[in-house]
C-alpha atoms as a PDB file:
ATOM      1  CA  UNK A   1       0.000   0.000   0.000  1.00  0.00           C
ATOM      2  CA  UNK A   2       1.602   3.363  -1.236  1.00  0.00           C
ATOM      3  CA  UNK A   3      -2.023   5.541   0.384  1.00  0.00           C
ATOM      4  CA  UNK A   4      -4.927   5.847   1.765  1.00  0.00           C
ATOM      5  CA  UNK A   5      -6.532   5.226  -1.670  1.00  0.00           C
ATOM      6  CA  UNK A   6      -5.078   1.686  -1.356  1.00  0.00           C
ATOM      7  CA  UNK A   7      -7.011   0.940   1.893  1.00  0.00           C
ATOM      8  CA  UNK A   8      -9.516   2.187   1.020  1.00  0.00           C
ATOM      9  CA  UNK A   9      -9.733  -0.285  -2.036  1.00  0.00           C
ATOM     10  CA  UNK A  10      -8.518  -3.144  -0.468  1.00  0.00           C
ATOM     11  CA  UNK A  11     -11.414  -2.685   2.216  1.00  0.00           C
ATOM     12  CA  UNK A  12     -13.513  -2.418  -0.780  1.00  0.00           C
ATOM     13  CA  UNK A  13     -12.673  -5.320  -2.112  1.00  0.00           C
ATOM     14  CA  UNK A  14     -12.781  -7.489   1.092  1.00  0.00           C
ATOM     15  CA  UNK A  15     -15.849  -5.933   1.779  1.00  0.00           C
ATOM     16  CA  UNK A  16     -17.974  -6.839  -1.200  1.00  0.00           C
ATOM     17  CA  UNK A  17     -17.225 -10.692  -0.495  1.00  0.00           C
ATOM     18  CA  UNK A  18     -20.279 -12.191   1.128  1.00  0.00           C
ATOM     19  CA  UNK A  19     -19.835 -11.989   5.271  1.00  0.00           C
ATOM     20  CA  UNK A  20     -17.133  -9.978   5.454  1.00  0.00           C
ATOM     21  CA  UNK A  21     -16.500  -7.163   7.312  1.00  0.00           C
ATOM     22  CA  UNK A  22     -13.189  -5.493   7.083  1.00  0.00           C
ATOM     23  CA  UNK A  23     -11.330  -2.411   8.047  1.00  0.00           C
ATOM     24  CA  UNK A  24      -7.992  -1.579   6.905  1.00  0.00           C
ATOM     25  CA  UNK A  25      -5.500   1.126   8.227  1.00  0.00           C
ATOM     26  CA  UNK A  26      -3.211   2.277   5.876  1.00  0.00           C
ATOM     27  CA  UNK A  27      -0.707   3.713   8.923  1.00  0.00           C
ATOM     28  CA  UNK A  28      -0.211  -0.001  10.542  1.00  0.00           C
ATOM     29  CA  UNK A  29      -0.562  -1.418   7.298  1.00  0.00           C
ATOM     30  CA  UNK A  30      -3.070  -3.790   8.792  1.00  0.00           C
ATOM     31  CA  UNK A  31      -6.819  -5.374   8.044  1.00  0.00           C
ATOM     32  CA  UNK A  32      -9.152  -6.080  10.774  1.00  0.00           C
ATOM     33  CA  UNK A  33     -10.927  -8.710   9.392  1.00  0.00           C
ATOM     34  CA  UNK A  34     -13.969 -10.934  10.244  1.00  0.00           C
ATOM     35  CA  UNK A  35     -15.399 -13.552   7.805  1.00  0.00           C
ATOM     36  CA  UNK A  36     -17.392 -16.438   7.797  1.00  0.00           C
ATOM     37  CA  UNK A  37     -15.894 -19.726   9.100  1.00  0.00           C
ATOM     38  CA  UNK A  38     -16.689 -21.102   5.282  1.00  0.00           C
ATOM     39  CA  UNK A  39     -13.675 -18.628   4.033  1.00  0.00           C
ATOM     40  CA  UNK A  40      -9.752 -19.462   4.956  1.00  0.00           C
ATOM     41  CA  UNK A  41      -7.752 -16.562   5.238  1.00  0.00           C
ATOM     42  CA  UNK A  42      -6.097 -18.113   2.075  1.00  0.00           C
ATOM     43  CA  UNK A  43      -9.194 -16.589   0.369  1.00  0.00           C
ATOM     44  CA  UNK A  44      -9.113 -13.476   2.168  1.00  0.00           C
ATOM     45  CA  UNK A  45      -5.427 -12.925   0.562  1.00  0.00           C
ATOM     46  CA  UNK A  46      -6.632 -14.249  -2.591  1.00  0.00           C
ATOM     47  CA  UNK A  47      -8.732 -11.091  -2.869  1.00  0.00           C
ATOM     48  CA  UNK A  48      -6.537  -8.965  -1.789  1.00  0.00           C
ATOM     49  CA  UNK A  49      -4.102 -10.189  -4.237  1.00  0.00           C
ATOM     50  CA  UNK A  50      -6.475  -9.744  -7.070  1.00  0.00           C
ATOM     51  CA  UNK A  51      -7.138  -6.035  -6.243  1.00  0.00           C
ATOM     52  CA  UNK A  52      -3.158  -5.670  -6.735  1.00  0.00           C
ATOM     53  CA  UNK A  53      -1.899  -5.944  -3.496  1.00  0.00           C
ATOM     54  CA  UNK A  54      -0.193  -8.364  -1.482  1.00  0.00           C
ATOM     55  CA  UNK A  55      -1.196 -10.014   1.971  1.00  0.00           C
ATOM     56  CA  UNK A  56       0.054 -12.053   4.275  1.00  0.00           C
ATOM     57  CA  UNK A  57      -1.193 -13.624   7.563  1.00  0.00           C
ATOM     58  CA  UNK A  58      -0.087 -11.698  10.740  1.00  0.00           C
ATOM     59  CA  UNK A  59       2.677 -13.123  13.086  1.00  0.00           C
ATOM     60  CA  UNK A  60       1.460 -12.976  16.793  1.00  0.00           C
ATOM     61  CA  UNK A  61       3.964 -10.992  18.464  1.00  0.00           C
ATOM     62  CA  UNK A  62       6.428 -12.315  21.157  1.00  0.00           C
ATOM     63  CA  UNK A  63       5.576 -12.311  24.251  1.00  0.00           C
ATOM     64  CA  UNK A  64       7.452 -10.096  26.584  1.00  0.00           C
ATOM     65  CA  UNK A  65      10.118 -12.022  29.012  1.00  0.00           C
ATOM     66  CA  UNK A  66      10.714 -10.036  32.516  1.00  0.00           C
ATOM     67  CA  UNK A  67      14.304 -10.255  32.307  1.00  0.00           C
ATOM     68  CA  UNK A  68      15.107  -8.794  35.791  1.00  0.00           C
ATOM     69  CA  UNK A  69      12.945 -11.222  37.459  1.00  0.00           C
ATOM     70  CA  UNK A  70      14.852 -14.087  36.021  1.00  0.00           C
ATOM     71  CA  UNK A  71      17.562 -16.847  38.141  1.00  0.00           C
END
């Protein structure tokens, strides 16, 4: 995504498949996505690849580790 125009399509496009509500922010780069249980996020990339874009599926992030209260 180069702008907000981007988002805004890619929401577009997410949006217009059946179930899906999406919201993407074009500062974090990120989709907040919720879909049917029928649709793998495979498809959800799929579309998002089709509007010109590329996806991928979010790592988690790392947990924190309390190094000071460590042995």
């Amino acid at each position: 995504m180069t702008c907000a125009s981007c988002a805004a399509r890619i929401e577009k496009k997410l949006n217009k498949v059946d179930g899906v509500q999406a919201s993407v922010n074009y500062a974090t780069e990120r989709a907040h996505v919720t879909a049917p249980s029928t649709l793998t996020i495979d498809d959800l990339i799929a579309v998002v690849r089709k509007a010109g874009y590329d996806a991928s599926e979010p790592v988690p992030d790392a947990p924190e580790v309390d190094h000071a209260h460590q042995g």
